[in-house]
PDB file of N, CA and C in Angstrom:
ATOM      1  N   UNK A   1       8.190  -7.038  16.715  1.00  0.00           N
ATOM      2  CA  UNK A   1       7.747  -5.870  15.959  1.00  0.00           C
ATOM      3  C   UNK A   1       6.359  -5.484  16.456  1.00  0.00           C
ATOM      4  N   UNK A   2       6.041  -4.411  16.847  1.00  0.00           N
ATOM      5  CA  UNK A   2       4.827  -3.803  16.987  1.00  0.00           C
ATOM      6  C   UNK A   2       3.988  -3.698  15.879  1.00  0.00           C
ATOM      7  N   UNK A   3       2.744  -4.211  16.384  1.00  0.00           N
ATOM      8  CA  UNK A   3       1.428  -4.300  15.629  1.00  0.00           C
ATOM      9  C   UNK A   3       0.789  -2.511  15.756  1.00  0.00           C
ATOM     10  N   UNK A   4       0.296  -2.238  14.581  1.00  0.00           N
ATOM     11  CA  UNK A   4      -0.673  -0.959  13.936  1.00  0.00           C
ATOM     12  C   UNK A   4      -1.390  -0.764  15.418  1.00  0.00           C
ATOM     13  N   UNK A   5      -2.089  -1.703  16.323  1.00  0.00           N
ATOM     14  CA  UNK A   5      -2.893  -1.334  17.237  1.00  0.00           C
ATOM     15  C   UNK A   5      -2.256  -1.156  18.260  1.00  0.00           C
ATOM     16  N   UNK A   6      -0.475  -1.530  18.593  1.00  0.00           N
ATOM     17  CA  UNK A   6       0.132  -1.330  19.384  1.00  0.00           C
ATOM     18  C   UNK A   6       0.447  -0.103  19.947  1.00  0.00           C
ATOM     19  N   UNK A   7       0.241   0.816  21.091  1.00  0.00           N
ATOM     20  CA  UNK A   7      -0.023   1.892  21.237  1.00  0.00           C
ATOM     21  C   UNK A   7       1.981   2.137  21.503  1.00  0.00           C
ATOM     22  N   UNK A   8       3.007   1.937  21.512  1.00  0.00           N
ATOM     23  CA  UNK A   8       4.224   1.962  21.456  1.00  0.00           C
ATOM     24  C   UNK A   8       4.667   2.071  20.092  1.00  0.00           C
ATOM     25  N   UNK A   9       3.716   1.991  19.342  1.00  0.00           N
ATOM     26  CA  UNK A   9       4.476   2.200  17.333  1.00  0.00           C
ATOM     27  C   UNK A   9       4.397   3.617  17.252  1.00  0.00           C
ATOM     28  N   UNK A  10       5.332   4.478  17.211  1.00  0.00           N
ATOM     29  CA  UNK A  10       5.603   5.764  16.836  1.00  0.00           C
ATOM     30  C   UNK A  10       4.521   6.320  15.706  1.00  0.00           C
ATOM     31  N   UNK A  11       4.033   7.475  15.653  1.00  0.00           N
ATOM     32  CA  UNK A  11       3.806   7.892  14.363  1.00  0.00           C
ATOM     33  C   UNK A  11       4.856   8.016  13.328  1.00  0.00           C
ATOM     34  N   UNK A  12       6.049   8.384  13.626  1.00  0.00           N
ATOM     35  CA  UNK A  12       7.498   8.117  13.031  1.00  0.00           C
ATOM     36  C   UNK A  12       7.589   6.942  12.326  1.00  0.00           C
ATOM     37  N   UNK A  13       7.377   5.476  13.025  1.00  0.00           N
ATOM     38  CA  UNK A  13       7.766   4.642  12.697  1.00  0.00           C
ATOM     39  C   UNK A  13       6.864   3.762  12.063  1.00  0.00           C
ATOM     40  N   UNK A  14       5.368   4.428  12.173  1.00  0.00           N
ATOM     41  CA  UNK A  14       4.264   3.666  11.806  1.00  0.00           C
ATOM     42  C   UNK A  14       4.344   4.144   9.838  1.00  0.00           C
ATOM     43  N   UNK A  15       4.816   5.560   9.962  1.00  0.00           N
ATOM     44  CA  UNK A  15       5.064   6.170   8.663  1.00  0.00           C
ATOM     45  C   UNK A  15       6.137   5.605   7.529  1.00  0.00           C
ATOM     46  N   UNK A  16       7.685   5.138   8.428  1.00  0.00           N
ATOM     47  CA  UNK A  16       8.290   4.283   7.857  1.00  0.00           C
ATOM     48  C   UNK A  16       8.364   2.838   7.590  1.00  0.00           C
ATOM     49  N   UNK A  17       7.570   2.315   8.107  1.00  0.00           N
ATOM     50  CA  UNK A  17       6.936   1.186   7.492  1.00  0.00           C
ATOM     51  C   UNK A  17       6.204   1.012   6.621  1.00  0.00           C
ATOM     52  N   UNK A  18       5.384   2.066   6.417  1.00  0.00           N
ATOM     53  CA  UNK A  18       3.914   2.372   5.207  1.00  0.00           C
ATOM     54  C   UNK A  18       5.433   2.168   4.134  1.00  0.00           C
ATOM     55  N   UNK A  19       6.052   3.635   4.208  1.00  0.00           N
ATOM     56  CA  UNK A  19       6.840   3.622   3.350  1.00  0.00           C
ATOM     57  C   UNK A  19       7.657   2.792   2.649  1.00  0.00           C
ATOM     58  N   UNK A  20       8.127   1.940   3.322  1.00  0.00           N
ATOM     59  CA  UNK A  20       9.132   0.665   3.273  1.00  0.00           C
ATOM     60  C   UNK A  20       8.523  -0.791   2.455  1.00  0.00           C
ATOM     61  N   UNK A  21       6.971  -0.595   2.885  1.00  0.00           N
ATOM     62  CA  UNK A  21       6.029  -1.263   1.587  1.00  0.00           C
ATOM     63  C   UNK A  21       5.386  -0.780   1.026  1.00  0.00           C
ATOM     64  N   UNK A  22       5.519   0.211   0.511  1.00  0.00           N
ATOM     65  CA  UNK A  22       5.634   1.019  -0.444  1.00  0.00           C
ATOM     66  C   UNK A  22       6.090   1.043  -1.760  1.00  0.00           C
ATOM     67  N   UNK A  23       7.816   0.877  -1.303  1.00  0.00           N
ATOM     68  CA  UNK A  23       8.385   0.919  -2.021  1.00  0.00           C
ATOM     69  C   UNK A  23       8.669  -0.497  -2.398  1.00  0.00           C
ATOM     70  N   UNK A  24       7.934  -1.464  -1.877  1.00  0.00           N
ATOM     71  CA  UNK A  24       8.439  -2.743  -2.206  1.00  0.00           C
ATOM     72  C   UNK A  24       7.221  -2.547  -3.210  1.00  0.00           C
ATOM     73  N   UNK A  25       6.192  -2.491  -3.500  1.00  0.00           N
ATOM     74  CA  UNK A  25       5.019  -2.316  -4.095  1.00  0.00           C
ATOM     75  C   UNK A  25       5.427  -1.516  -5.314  1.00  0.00           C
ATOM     76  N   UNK A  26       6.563  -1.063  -5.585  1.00  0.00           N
ATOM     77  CA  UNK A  26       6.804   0.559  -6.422  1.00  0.00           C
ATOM     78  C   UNK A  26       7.641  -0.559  -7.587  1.00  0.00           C
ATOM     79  N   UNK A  27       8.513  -1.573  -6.825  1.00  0.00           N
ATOM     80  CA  UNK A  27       9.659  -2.361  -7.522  1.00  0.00           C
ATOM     81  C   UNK A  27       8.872  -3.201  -7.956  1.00  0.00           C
ATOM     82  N   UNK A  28       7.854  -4.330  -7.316  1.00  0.00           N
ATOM     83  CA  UNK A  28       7.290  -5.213  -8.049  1.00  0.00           C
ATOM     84  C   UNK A  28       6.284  -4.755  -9.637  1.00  0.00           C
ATOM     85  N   UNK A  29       5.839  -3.565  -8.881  1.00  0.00           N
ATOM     86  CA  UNK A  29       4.850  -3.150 -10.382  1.00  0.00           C
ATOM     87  C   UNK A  29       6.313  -2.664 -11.510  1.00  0.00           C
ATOM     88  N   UNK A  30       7.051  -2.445 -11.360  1.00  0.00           N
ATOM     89  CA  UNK A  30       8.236  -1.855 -12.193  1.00  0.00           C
ATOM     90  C   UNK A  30       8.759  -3.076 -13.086  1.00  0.00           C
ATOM     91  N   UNK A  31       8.678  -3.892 -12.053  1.00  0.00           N
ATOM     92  CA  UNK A  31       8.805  -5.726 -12.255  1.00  0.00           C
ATOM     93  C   UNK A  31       7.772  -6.261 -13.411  1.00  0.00           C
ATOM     94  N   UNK A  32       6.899  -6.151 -12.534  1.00  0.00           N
ATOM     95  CA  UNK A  32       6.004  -6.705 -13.214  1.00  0.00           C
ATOM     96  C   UNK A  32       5.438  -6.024 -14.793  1.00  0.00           C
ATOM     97  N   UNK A  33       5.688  -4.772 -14.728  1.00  0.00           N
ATOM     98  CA  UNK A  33       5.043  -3.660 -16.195  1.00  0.00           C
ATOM     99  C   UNK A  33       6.366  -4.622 -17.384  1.00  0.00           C
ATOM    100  N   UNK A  34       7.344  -4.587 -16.921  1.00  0.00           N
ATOM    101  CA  UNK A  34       8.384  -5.239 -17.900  1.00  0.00           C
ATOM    102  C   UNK A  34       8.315  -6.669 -17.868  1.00  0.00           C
ATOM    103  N   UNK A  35       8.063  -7.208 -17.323  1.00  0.00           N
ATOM    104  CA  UNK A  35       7.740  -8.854 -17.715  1.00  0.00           C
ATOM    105  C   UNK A  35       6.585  -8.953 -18.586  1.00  0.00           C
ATOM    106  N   UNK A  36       5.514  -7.948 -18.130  1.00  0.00           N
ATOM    107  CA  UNK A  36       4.012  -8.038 -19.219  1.00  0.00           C
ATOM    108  C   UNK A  36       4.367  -7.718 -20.576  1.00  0.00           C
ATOM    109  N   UNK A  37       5.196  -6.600 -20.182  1.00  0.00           N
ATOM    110  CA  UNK A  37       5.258  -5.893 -21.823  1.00  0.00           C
ATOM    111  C   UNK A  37       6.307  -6.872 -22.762  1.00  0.00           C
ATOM    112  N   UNK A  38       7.059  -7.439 -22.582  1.00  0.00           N
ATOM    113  CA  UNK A  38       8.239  -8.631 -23.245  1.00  0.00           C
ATOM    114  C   UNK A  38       7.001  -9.659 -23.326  1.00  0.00           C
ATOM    115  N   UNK A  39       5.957 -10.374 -22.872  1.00  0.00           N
ATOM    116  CA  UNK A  39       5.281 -11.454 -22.726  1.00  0.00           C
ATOM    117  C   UNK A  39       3.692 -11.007 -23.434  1.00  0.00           C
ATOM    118  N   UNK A  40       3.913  -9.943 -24.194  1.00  0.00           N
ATOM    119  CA  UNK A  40       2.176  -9.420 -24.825  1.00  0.00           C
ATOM    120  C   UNK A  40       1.233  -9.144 -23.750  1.00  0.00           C
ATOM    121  N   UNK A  41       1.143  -9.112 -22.825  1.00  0.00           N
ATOM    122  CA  UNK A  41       0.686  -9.182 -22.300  1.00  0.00           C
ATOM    123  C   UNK A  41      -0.398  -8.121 -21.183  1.00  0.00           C
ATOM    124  N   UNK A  42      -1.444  -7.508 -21.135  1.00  0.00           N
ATOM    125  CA  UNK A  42      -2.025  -6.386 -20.651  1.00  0.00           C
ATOM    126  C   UNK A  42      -1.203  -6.144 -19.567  1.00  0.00           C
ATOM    127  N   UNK A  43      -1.042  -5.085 -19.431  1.00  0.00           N
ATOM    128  CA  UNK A  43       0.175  -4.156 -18.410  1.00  0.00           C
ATOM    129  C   UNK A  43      -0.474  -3.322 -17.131  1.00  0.00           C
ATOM    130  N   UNK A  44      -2.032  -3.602 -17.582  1.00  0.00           N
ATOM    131  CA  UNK A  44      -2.741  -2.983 -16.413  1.00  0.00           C
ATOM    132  C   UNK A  44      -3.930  -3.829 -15.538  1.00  0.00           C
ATOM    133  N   UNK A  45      -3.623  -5.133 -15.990  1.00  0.00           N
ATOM    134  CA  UNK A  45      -4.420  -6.512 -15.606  1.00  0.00           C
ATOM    135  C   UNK A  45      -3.853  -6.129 -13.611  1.00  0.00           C
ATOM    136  N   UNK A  46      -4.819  -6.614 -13.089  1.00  0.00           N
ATOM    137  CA  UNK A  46      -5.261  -6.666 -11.943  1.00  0.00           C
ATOM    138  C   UNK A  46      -2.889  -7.520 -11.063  1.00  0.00           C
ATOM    139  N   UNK A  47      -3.335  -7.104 -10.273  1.00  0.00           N
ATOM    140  CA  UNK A  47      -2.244  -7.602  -9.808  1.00  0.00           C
ATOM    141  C   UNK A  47      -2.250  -7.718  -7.817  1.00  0.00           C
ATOM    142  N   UNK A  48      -1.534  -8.595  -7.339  1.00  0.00           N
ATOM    143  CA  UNK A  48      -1.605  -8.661  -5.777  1.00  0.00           C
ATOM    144  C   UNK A  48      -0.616  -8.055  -5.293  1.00  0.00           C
ATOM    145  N   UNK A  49      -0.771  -6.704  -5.092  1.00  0.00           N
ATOM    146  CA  UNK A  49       0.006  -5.601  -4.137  1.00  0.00           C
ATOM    147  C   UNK A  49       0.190  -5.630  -2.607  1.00  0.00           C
ATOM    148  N   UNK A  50       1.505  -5.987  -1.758  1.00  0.00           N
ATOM    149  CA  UNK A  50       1.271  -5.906  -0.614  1.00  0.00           C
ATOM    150  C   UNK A  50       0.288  -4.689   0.028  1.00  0.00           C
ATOM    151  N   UNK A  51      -0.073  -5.209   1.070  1.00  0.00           N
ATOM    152  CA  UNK A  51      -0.927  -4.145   1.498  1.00  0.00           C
ATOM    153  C   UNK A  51       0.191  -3.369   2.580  1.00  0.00           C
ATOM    154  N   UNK A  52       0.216  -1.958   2.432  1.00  0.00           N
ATOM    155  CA  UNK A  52       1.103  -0.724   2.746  1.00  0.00           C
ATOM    156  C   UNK A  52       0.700  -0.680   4.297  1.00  0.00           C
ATOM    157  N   UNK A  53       0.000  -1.575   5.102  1.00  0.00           N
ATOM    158  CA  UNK A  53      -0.645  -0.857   6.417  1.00  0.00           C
ATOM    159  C   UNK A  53       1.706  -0.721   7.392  1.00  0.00           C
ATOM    160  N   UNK A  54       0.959  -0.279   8.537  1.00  0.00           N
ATOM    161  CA  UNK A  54       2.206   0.298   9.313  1.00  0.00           C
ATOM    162  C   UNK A  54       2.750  -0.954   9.947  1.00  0.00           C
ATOM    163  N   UNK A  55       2.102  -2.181   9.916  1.00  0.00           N
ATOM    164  CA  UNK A  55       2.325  -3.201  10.436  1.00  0.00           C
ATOM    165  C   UNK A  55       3.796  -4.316   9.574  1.00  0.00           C
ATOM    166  N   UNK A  56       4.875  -4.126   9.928  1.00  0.00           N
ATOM    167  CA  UNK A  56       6.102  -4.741   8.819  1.00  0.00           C
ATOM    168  C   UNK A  56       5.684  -6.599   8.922  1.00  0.00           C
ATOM    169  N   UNK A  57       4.849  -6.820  10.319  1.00  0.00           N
ATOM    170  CA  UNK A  57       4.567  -8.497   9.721  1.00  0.00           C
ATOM    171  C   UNK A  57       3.881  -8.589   8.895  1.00  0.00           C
ATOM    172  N   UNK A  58       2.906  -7.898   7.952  1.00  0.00           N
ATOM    173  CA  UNK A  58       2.014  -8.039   7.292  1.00  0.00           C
ATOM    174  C   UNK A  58       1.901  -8.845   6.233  1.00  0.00           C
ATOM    175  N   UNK A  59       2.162  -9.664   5.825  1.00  0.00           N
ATOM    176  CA  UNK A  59       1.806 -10.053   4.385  1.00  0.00           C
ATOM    177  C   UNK A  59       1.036  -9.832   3.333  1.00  0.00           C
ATOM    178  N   UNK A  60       0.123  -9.747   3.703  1.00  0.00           N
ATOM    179  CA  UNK A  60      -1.058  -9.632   3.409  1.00  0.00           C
ATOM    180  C   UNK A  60      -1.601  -9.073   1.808  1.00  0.00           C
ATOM    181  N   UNK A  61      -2.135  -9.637   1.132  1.00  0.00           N
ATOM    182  CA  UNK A  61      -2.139  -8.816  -0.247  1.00  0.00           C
ATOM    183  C   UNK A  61      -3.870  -8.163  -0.799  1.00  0.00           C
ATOM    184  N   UNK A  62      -3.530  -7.065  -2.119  1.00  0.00           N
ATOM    185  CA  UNK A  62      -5.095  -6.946  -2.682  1.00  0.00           C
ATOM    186  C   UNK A  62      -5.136  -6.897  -3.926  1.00  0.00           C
ATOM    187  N   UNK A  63      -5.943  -6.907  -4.871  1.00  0.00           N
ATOM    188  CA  UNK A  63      -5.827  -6.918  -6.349  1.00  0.00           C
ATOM    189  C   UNK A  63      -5.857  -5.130  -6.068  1.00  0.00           C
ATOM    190  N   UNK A  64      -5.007  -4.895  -7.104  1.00  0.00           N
ATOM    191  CA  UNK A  64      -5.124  -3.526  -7.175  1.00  0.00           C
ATOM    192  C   UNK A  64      -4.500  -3.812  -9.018  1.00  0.00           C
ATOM    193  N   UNK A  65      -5.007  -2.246  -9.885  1.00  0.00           N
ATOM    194  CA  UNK A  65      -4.472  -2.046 -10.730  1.00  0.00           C
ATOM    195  C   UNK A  65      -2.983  -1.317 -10.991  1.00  0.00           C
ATOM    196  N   UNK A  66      -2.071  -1.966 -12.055  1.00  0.00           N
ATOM    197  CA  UNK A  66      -0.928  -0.864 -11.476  1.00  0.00           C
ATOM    198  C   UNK A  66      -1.119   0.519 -11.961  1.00  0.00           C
ATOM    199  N   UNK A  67      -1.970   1.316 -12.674  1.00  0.00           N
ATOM    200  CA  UNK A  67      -2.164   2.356 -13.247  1.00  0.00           C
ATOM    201  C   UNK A  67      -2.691   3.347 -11.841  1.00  0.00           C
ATOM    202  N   UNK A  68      -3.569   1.851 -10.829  1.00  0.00           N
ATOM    203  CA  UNK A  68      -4.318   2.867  -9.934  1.00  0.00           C
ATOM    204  C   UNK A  68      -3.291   3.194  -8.919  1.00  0.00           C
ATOM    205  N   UNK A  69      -2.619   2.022  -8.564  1.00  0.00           N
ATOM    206  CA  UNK A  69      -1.555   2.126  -7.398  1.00  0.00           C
ATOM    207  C   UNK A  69      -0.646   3.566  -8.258  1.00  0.00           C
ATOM    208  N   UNK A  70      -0.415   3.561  -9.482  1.00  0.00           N
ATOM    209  CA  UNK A  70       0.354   4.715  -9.466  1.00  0.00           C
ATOM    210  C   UNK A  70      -0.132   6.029  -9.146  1.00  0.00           C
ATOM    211  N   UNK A  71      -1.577   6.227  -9.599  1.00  0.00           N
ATOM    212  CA  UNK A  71      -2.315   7.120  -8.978  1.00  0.00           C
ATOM    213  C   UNK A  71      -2.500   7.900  -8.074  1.00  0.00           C
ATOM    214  N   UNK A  72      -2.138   6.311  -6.522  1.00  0.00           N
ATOM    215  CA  UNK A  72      -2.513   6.850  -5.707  1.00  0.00           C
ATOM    216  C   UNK A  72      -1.416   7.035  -4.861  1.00  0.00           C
ATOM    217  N   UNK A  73      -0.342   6.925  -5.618  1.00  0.00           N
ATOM    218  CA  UNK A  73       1.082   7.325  -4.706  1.00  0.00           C
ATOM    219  C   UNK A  73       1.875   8.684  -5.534  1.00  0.00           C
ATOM    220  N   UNK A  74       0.802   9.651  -6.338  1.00  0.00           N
ATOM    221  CA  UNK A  74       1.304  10.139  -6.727  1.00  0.00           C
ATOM    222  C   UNK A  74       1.505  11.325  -5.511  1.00  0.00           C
ATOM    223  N   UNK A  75       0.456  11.413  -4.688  1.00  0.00           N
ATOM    224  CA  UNK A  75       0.425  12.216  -3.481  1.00  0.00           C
ATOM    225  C   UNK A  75       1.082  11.000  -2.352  1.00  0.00           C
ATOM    226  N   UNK A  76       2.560  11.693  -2.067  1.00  0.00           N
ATOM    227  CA  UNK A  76       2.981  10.838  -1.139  1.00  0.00           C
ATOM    228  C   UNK A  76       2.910  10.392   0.106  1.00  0.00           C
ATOM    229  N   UNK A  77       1.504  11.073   0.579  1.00  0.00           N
ATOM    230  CA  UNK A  77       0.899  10.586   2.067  1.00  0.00           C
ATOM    231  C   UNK A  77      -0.266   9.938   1.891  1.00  0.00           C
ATOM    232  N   UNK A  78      -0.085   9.235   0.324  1.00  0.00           N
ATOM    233  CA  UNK A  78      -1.260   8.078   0.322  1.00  0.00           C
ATOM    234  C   UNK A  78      -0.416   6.759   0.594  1.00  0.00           C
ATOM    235  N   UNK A  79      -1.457   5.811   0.769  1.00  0.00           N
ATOM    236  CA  UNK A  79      -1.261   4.409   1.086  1.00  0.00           C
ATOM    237  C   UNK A  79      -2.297   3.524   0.847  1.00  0.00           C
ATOM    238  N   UNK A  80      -2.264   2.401   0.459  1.00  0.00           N
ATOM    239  CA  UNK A  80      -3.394   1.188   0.403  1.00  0.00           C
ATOM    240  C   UNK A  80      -3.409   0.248   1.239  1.00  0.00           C
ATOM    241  N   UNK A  81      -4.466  -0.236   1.991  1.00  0.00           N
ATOM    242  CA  UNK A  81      -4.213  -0.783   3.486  1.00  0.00           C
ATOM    243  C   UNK A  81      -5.715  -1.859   3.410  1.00  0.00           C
ATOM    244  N   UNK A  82      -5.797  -3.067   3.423  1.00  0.00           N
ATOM    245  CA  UNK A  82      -6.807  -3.597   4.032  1.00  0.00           C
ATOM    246  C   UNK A  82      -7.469  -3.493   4.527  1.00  0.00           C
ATOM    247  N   UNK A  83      -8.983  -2.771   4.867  1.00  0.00           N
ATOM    248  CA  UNK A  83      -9.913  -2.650   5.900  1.00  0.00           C
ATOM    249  C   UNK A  83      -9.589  -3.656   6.699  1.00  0.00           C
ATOM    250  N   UNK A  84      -9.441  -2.420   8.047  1.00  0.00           N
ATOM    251  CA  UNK A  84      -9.609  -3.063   9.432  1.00  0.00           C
ATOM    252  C   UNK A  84      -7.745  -2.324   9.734  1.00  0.00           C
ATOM    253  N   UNK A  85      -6.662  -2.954   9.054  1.00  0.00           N
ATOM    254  CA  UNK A  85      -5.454  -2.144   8.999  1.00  0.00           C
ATOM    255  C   UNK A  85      -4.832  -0.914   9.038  1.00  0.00           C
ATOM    256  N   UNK A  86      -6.196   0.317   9.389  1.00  0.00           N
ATOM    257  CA  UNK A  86      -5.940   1.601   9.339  1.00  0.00           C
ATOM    258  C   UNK A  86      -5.535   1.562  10.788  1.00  0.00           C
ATOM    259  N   UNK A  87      -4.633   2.811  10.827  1.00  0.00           N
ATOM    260  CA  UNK A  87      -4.549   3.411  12.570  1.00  0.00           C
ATOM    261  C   UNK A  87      -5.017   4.814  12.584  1.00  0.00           C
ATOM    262  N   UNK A  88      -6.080   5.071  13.253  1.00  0.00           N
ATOM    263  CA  UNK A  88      -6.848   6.351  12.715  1.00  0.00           C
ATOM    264  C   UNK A  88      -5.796   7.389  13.831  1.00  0.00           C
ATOM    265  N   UNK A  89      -4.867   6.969  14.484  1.00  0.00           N
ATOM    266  CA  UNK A  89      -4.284   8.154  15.364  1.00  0.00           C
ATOM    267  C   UNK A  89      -3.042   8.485  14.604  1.00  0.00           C
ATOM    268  N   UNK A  90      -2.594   8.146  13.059  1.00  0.00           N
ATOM    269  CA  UNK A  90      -2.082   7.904  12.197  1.00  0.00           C
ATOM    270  C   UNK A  90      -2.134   8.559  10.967  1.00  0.00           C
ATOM    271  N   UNK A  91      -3.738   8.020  10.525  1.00  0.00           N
ATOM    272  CA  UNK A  91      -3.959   8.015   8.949  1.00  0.00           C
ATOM    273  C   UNK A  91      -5.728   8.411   9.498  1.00  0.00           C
ATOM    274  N   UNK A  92      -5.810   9.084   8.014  1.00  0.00           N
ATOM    275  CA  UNK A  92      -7.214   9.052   7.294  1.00  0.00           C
ATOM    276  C   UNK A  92      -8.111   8.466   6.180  1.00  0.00           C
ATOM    277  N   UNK A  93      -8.806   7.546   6.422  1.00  0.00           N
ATOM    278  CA  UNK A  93      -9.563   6.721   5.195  1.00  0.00           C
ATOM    279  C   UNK A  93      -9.901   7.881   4.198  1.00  0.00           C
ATOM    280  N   UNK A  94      -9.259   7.969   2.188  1.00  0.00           N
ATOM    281  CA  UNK A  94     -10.040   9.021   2.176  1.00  0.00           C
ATOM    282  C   UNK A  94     -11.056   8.377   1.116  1.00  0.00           C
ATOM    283  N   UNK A  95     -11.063   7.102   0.726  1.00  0.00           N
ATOM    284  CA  UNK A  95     -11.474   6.085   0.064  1.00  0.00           C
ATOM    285  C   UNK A  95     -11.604   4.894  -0.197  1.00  0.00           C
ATOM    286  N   UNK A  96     -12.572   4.350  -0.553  1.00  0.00           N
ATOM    287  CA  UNK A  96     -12.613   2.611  -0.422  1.00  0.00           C
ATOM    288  C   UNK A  96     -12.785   2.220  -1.914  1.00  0.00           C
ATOM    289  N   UNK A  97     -11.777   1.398  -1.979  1.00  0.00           N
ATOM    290  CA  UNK A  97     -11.757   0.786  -3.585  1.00  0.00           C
ATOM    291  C   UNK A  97     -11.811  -0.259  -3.548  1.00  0.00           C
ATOM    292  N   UNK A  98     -12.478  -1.531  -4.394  1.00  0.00           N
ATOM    293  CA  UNK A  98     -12.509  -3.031  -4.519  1.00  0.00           C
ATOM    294  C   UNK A  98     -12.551  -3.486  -3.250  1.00  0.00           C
ATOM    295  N   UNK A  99     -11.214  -4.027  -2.585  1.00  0.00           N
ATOM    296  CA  UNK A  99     -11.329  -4.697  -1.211  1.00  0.00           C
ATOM    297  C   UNK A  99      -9.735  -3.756  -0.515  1.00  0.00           C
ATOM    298  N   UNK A 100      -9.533  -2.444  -1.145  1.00  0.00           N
ATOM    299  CA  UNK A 100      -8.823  -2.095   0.002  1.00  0.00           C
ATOM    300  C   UNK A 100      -8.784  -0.551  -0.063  1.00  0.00           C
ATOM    301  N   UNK A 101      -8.322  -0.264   1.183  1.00  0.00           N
ATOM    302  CA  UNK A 101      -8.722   1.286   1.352  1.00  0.00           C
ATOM    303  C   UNK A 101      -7.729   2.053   1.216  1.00  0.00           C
ATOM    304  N   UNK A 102      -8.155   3.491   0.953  1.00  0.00           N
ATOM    305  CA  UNK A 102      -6.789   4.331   0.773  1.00  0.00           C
ATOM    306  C   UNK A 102      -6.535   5.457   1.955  1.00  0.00           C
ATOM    307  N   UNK A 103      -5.538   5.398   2.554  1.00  0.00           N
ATOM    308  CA  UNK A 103      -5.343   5.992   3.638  1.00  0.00           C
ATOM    309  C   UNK A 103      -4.128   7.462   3.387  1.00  0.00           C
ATOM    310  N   UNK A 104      -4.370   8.512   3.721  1.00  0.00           N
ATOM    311  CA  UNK A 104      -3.930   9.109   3.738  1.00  0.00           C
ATOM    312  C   UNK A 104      -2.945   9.924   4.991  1.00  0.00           C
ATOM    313  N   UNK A 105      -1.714   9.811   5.263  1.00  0.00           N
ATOM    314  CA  UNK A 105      -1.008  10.334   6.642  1.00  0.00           C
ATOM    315  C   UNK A 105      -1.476  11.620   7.228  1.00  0.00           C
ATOM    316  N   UNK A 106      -1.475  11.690   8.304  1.00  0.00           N
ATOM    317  CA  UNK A 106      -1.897  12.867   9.177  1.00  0.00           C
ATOM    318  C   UNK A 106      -0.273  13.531   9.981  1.00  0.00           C
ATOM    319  N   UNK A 107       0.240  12.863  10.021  1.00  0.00           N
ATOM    320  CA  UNK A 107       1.009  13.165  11.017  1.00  0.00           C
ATOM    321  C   UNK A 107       2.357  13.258  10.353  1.00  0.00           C
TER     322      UNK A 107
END
């Protein structure tokens, strides 16, 4: 699999990957809002969101809120990405939150 800095990752394909953890990010908070709410439990407590960069080895996680992550996917050419994980021939930083950034698609 091609790495974000790999100059062979499509803008195409760098986009469907964002997307693809994305949506894994979309199911766990969906997950997770219904396990809190059955368990008393605050529903907007900090949580470890994969990080969305274009890279599919990524693991990689950040505390994010789920109120903010919903926020920021309400415009669907946002993304949350680890500093350093942007591909600027890609995306645009349009903000830095806690420890991860929000990138917005160009292409």
């Amino acid at each position: 699999m091609p790495s974000p800095s790999d100059p062979g990752l499509s803008p195409r394909r760098a986009l469907e990957n964002e997307q693809f953890l994305e949506s894994i990010n979309e199911r766990l908070k969906a997950s997770l809002l219904e396990v809190r709410d059955e368990a008393g439990e605050d529903p907007d407590a900090h949580f470890r969101f994969f990080c969305e960069c274009s890279d599919l080895s990524c693991r990689e996680r950040m505390h994010v809120r789920p109120s903010r992550l919903t926020a920021i996917h309400e415009d669907p050419d946002q993304f949350i990405l680890l500093p350093g994980h942007e591909v600027p021939a890609v995306e645009r930083v349009v903000d830095q939150e806690e420890d991860y950034l929000i990138v917005r698609k160009i292409v």
